[in-house]
Every structure is written in C-alpha cells, then in structure tokens.
C-alpha atoms as a PDB file:
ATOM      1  CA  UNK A   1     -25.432   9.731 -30.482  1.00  0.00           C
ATOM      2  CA  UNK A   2     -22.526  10.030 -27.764  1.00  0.00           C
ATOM      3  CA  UNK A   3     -22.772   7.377 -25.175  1.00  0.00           C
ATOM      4  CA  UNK A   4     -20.810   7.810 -22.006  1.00  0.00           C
ATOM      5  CA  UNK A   5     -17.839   5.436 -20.786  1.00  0.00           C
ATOM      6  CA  UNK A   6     -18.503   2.979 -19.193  1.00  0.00           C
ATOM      7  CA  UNK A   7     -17.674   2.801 -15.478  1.00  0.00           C
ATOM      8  CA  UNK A   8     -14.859   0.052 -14.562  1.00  0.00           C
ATOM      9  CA  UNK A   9     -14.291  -1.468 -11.086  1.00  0.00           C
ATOM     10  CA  UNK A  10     -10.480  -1.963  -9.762  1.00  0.00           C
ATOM     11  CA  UNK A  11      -9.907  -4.256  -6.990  1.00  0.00           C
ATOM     12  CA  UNK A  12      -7.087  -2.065  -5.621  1.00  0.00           C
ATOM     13  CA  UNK A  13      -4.334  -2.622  -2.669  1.00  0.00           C
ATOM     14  CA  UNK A  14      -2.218  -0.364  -1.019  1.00  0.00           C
ATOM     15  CA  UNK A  15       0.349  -1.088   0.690  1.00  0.00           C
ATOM     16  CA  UNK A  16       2.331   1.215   2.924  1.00  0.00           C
ATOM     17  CA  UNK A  17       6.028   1.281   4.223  1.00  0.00           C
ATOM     18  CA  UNK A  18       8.779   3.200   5.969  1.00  0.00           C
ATOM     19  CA  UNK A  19      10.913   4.954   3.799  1.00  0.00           C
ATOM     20  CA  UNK A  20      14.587   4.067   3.774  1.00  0.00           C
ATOM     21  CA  UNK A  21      15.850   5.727   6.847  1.00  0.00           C
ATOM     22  CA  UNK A  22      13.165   5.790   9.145  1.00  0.00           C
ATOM     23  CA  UNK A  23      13.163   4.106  12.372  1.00  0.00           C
ATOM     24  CA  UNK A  24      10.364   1.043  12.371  1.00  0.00           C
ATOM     25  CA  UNK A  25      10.389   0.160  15.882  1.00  0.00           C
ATOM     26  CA  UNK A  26       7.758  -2.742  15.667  1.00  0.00           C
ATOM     27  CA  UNK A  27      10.350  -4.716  13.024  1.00  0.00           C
ATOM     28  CA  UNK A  28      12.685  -4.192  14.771  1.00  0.00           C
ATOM     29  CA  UNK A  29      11.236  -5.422  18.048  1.00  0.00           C
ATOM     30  CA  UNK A  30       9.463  -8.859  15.757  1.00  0.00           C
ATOM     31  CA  UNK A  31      13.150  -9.165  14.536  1.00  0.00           C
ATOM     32  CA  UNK A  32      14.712  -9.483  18.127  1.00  0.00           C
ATOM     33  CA  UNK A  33      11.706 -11.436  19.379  1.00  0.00           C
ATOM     34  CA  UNK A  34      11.982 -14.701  16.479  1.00  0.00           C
ATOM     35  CA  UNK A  35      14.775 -16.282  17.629  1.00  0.00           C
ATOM     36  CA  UNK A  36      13.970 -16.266  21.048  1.00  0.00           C
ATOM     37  CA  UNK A  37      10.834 -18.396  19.429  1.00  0.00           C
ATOM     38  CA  UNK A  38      12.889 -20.411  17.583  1.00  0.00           C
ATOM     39  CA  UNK A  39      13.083 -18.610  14.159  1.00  0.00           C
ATOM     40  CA  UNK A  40      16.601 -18.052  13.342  1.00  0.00           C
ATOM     41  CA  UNK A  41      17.829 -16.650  10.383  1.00  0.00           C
ATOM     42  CA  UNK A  42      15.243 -14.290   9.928  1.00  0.00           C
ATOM     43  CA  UNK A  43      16.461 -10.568   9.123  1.00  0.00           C
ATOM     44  CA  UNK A  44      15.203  -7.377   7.450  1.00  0.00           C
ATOM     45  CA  UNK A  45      11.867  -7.432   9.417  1.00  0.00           C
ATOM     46  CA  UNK A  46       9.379  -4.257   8.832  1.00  0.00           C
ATOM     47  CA  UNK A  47       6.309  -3.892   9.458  1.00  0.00           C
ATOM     48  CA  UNK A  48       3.680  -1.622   7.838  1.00  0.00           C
ATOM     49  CA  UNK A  49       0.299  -1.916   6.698  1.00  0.00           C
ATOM     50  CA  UNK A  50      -2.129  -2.816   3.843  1.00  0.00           C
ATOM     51  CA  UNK A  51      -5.183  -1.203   2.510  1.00  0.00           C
ATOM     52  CA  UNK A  52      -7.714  -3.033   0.164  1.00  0.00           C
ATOM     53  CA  UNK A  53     -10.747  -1.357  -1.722  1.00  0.00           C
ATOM     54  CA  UNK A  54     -12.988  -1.154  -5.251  1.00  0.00           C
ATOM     55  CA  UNK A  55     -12.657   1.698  -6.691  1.00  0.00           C
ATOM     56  CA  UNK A  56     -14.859   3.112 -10.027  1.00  0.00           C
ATOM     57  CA  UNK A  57     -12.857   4.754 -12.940  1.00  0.00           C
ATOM     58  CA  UNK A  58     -13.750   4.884 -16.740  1.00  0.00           C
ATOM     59  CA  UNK A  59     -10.071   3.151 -16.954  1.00  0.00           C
ATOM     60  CA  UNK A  60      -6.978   1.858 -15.072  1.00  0.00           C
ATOM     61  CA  UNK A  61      -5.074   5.443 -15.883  1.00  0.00           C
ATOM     62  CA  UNK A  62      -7.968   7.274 -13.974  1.00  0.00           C
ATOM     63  CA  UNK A  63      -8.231   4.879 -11.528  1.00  0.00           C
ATOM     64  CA  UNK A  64      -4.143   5.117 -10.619  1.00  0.00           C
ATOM     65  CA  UNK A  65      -4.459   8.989 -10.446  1.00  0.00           C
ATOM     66  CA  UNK A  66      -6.968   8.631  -7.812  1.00  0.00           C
ATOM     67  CA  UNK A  67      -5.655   6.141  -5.632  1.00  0.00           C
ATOM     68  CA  UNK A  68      -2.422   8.028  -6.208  1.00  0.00           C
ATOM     69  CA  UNK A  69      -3.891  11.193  -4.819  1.00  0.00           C
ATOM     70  CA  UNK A  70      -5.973   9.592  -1.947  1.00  0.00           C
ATOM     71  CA  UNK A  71      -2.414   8.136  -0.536  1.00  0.00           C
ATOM     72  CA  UNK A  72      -1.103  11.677  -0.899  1.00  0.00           C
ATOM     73  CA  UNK A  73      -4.022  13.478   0.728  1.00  0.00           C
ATOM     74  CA  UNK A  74      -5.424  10.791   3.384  1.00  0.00           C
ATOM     75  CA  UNK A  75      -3.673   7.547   3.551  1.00  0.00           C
ATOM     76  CA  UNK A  76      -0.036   7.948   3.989  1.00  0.00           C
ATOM     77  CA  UNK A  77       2.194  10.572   5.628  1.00  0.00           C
ATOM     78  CA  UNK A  78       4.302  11.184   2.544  1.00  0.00           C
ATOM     79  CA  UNK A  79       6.982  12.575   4.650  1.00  0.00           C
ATOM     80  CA  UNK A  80       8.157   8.943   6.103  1.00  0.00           C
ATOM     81  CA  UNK A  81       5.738   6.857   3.908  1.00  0.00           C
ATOM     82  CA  UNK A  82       5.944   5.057   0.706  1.00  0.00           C
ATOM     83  CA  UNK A  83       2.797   3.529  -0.742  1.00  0.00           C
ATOM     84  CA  UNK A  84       2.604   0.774  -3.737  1.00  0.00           C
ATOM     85  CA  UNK A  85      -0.438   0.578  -5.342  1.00  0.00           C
ATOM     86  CA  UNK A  86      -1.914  -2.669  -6.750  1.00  0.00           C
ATOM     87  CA  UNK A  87      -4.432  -2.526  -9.143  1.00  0.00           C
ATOM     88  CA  UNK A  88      -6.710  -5.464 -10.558  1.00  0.00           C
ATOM     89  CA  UNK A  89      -9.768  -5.183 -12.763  1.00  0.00           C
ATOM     90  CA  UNK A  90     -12.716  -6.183 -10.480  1.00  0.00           C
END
C-alpha cells in the first residue's frame, strides 16, 4: 500500500541585502554616525533586513524551491535585492 511522505518542518531565515551597486543610505548614515560615538574603525556598514519562518516540505529540495520563489514573488525586489536563504530542519 503507498503511504504518502511525510511532511518535514524547516526553520528557515532570510536574509536580504543591497546588491553591489546600490546606494544603502541607512549604512551609510550608521557608518558616519560610530565614531562620533566612539566606535572607530568600523567600515563597510549595510543595513538590510532578516526574515524568520517554519515552513512544511516533504524535503529540504522542496522546501528551498519555495522559499526561493516566495523571495522572488513577495519578499524581495529582485531588481536591487539579494536574498540568502538559511535552512534548518525544525
């Protein structure tokens, strides 16, 4: 008798950044801000931001596709965004 897979959980984080190129005001403005508060020697500041969810998938393969294609569609602007996607077996 065929059973179906069995659904797997994936702790997953996104994270999104600038691509190469594109003006990130907010580092920039952090950057010039730090020593002024006493941090010196800090450089290459950028700022972007971080997504965390579960997501179901009969494996980590499916579970990448999907993520892949929810950054595409919804979470990043893929025109000046990069995402990296973390995932973790919940």
């Amino acid at each position: 008798m065929w059973e179906p897979e069995a659904v797997k959980k994936f702790n997953v984080l996104v994270e999104v950044t600038l691509q190469p190129g594109i003006l990130d005001p907010q580092g920039t403005t952090i950057e010039r801000s730090l020593p002024h508060l006493g941090f010196d020697g800090i450089s290459g500041v950028t700022v972007g931001k971080a997504i965390r969810f579960t997501c179901e998938a009969a494996d980590e393969g499916a579970a990448r596709g999907e993520v892949e294609e929810l950054c595409k569609r919804f979470l990043t602007n893929p025109v000046i965004e990069d995402a990296t996607i973390t995932l973790e077996r919940a």
